[in-house]
N, C-alpha and C. Protein backbone atom coordinates (compact mmCIF):
# COMPACT_ATOMS: atom_id res chain seq x y z
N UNK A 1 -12.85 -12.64 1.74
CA UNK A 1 -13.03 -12.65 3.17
C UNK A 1 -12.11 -13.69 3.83
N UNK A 2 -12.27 -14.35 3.25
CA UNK A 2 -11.41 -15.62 3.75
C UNK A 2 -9.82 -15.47 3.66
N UNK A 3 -9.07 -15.02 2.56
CA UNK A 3 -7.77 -14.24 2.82
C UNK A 3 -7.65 -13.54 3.23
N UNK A 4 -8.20 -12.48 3.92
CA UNK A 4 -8.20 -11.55 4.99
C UNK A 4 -8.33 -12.46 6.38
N UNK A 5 -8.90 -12.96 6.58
CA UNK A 5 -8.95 -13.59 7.70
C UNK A 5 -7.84 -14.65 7.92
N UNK A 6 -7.01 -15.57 6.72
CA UNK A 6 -6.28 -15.69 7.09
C UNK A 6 -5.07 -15.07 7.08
N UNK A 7 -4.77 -13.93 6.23
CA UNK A 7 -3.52 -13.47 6.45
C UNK A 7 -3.84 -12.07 5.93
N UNK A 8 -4.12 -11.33 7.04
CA UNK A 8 -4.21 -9.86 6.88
C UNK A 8 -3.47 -8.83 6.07
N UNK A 9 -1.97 -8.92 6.59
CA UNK A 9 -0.92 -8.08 5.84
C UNK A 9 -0.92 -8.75 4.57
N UNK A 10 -1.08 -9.64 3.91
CA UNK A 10 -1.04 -9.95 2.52
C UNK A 10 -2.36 -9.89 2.02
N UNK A 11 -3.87 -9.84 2.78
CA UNK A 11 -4.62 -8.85 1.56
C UNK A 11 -4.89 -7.63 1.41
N UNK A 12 -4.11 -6.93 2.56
CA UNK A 12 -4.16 -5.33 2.53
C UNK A 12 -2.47 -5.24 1.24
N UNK A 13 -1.60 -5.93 1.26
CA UNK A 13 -0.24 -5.39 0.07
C UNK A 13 -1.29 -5.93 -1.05
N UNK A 14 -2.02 -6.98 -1.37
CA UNK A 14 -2.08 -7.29 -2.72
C UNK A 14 -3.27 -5.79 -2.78
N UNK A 15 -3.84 -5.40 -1.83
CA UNK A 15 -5.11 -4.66 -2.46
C UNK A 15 -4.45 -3.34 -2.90
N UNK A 16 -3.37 -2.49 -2.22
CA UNK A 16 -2.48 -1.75 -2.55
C UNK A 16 -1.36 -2.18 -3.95
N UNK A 17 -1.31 -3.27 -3.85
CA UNK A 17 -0.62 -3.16 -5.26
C UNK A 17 -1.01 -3.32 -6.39
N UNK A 18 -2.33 -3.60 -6.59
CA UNK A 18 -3.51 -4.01 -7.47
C UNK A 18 -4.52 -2.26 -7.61
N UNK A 19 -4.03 -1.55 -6.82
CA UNK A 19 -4.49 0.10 -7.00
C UNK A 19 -3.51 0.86 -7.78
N UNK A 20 -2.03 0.56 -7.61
CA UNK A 20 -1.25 1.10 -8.67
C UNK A 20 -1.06 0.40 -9.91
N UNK A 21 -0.91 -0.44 -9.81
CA UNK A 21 -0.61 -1.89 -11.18
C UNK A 21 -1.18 -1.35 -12.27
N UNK A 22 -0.46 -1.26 -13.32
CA UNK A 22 -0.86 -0.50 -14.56
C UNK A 22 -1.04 0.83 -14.85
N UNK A 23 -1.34 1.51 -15.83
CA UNK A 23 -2.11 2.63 -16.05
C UNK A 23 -3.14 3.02 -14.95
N UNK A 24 -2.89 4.22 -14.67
CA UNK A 24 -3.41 4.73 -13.58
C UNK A 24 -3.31 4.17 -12.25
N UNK A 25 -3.92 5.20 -10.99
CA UNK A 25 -3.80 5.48 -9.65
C UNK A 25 -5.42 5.10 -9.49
N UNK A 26 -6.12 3.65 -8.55
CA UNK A 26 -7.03 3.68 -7.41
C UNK A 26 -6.69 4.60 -6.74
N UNK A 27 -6.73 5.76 -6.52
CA UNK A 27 -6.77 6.59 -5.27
C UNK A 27 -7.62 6.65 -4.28
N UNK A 28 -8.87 5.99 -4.12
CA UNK A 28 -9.68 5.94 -3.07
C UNK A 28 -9.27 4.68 -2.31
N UNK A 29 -8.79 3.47 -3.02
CA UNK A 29 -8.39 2.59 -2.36
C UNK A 29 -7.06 2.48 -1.98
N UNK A 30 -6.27 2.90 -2.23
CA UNK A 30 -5.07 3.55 -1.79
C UNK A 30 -4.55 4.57 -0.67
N UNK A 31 -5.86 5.72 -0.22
CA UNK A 31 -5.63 6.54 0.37
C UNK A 31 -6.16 5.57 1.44
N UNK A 32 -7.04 4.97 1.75
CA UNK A 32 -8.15 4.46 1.94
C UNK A 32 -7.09 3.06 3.00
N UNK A 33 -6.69 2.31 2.76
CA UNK A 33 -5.46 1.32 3.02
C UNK A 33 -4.20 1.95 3.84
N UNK A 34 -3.73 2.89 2.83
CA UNK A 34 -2.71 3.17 3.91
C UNK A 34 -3.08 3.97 5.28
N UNK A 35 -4.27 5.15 5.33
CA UNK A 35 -4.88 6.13 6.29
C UNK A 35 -5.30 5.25 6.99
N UNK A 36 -6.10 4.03 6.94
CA UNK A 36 -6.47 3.33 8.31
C UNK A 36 -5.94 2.16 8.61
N UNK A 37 -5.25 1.46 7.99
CA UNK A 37 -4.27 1.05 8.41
C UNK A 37 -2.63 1.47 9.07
N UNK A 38 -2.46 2.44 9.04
CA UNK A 38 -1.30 3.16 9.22
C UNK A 38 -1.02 3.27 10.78
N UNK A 39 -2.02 3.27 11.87
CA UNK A 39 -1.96 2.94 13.58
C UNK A 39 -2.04 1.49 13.54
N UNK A 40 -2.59 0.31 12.67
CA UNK A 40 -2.70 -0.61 13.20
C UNK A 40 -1.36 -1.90 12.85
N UNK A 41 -1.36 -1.99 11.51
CA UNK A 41 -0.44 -2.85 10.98
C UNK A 41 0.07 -2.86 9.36
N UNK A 42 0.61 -1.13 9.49
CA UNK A 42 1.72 -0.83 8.11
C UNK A 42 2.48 -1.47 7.80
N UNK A 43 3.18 -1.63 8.70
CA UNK A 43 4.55 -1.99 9.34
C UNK A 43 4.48 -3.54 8.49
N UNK A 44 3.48 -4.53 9.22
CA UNK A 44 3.34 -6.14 8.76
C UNK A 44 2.88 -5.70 6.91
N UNK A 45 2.02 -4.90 6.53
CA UNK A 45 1.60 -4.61 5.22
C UNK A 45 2.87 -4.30 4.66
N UNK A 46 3.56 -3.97 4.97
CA UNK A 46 5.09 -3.01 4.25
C UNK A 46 5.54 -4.28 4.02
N UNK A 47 6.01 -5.30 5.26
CA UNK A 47 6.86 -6.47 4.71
C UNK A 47 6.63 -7.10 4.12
N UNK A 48 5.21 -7.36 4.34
CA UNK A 48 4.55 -8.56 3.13
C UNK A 48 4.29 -8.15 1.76
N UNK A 49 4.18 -6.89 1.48
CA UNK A 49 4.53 -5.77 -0.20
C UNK A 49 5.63 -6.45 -0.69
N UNK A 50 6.96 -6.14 0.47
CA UNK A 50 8.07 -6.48 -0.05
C UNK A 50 8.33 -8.06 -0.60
N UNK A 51 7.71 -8.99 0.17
CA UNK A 51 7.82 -10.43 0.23
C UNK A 51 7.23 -10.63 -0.78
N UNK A 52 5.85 -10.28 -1.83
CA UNK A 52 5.10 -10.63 -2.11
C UNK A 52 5.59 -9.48 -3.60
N UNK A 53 5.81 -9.13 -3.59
CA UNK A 53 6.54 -8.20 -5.20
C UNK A 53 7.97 -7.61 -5.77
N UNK A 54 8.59 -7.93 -5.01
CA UNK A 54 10.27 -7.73 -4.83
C UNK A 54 10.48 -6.15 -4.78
N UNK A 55 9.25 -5.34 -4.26
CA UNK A 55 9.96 -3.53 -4.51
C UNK A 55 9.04 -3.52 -2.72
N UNK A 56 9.56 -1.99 -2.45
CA UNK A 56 8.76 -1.74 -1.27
C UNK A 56 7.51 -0.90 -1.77
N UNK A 57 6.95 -0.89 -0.76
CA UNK A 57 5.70 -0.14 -0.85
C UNK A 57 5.70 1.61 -1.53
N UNK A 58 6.81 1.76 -0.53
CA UNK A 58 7.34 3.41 -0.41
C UNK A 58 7.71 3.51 -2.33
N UNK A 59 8.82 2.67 -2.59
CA UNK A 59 9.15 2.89 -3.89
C UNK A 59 7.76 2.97 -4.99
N UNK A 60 7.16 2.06 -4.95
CA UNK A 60 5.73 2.11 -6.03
C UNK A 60 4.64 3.23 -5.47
N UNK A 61 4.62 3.65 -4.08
CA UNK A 61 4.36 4.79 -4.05
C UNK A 61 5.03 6.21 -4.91
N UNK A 62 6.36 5.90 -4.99
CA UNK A 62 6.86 7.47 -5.40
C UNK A 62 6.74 7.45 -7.11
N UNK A 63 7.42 5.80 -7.67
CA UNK A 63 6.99 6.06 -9.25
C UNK A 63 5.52 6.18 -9.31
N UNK A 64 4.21 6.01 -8.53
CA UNK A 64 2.99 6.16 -9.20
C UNK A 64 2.22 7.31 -9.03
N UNK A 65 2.99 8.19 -8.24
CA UNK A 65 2.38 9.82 -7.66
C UNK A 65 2.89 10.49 -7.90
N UNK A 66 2.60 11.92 -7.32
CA UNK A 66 3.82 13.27 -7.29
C UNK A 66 3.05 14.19 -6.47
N UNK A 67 4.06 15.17 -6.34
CA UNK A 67 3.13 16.55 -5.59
C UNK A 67 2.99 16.07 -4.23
N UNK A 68 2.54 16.87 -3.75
CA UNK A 68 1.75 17.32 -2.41
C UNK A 68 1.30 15.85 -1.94
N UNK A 69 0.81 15.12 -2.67
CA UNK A 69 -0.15 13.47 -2.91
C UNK A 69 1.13 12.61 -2.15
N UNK A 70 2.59 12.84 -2.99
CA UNK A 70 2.86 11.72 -2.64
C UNK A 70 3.72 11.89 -1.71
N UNK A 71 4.40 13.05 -1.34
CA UNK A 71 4.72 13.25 -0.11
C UNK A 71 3.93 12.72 1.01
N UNK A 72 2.95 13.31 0.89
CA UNK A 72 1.71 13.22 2.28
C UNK A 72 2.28 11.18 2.38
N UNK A 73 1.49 10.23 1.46
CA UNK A 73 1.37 9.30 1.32
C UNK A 73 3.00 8.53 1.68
N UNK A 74 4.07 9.19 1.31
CA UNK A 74 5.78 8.59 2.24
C UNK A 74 5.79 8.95 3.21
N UNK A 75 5.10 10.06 4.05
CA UNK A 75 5.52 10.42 5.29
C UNK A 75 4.73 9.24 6.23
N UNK A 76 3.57 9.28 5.66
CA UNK A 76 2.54 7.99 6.28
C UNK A 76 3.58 6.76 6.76
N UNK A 77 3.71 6.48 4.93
CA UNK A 77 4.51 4.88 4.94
C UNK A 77 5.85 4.89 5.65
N UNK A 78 6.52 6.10 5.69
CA UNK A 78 7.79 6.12 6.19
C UNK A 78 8.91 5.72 5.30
């Protein structure tokens, strides 16, 4: 609670990158992060991904999906 409150865009990238990290796809927390966050502050989540793991968001999106899934999920992120 308390890293969310102080720095938003860095506990929404760590919670997204902690859903792909390793073997297997969080997909509920993943769909879940980018779908409602995506009107409010992607954009700050995207940079701080980048700041905070040296790849973008978009890229660990495409090696951890496919199909229909991960399209939908780049058009989101952009």
């Amino acid at each position: 609670a308390v890293q969310c409150a102080l720095n938003r865009p860095a506990f929404f990238a760590e919670r997204l990158y902690n859903s792909m990290k390793g073997a297997g796809t969080d997909d509920s927390t993943l769909i879940r992060i980018v779908a409602t966050r995506s009107e409010i502050d992607l954009v700050q989540i995207k940079q701080m991904f980048t700041q905070m793991y040296q790849k973008t968001l978009a890229t660990m999106i495409a090696s951890d999906t496919s199909g229909d899934y991960r399209r939908l999920l780049l058009a989101i992120v952009g």
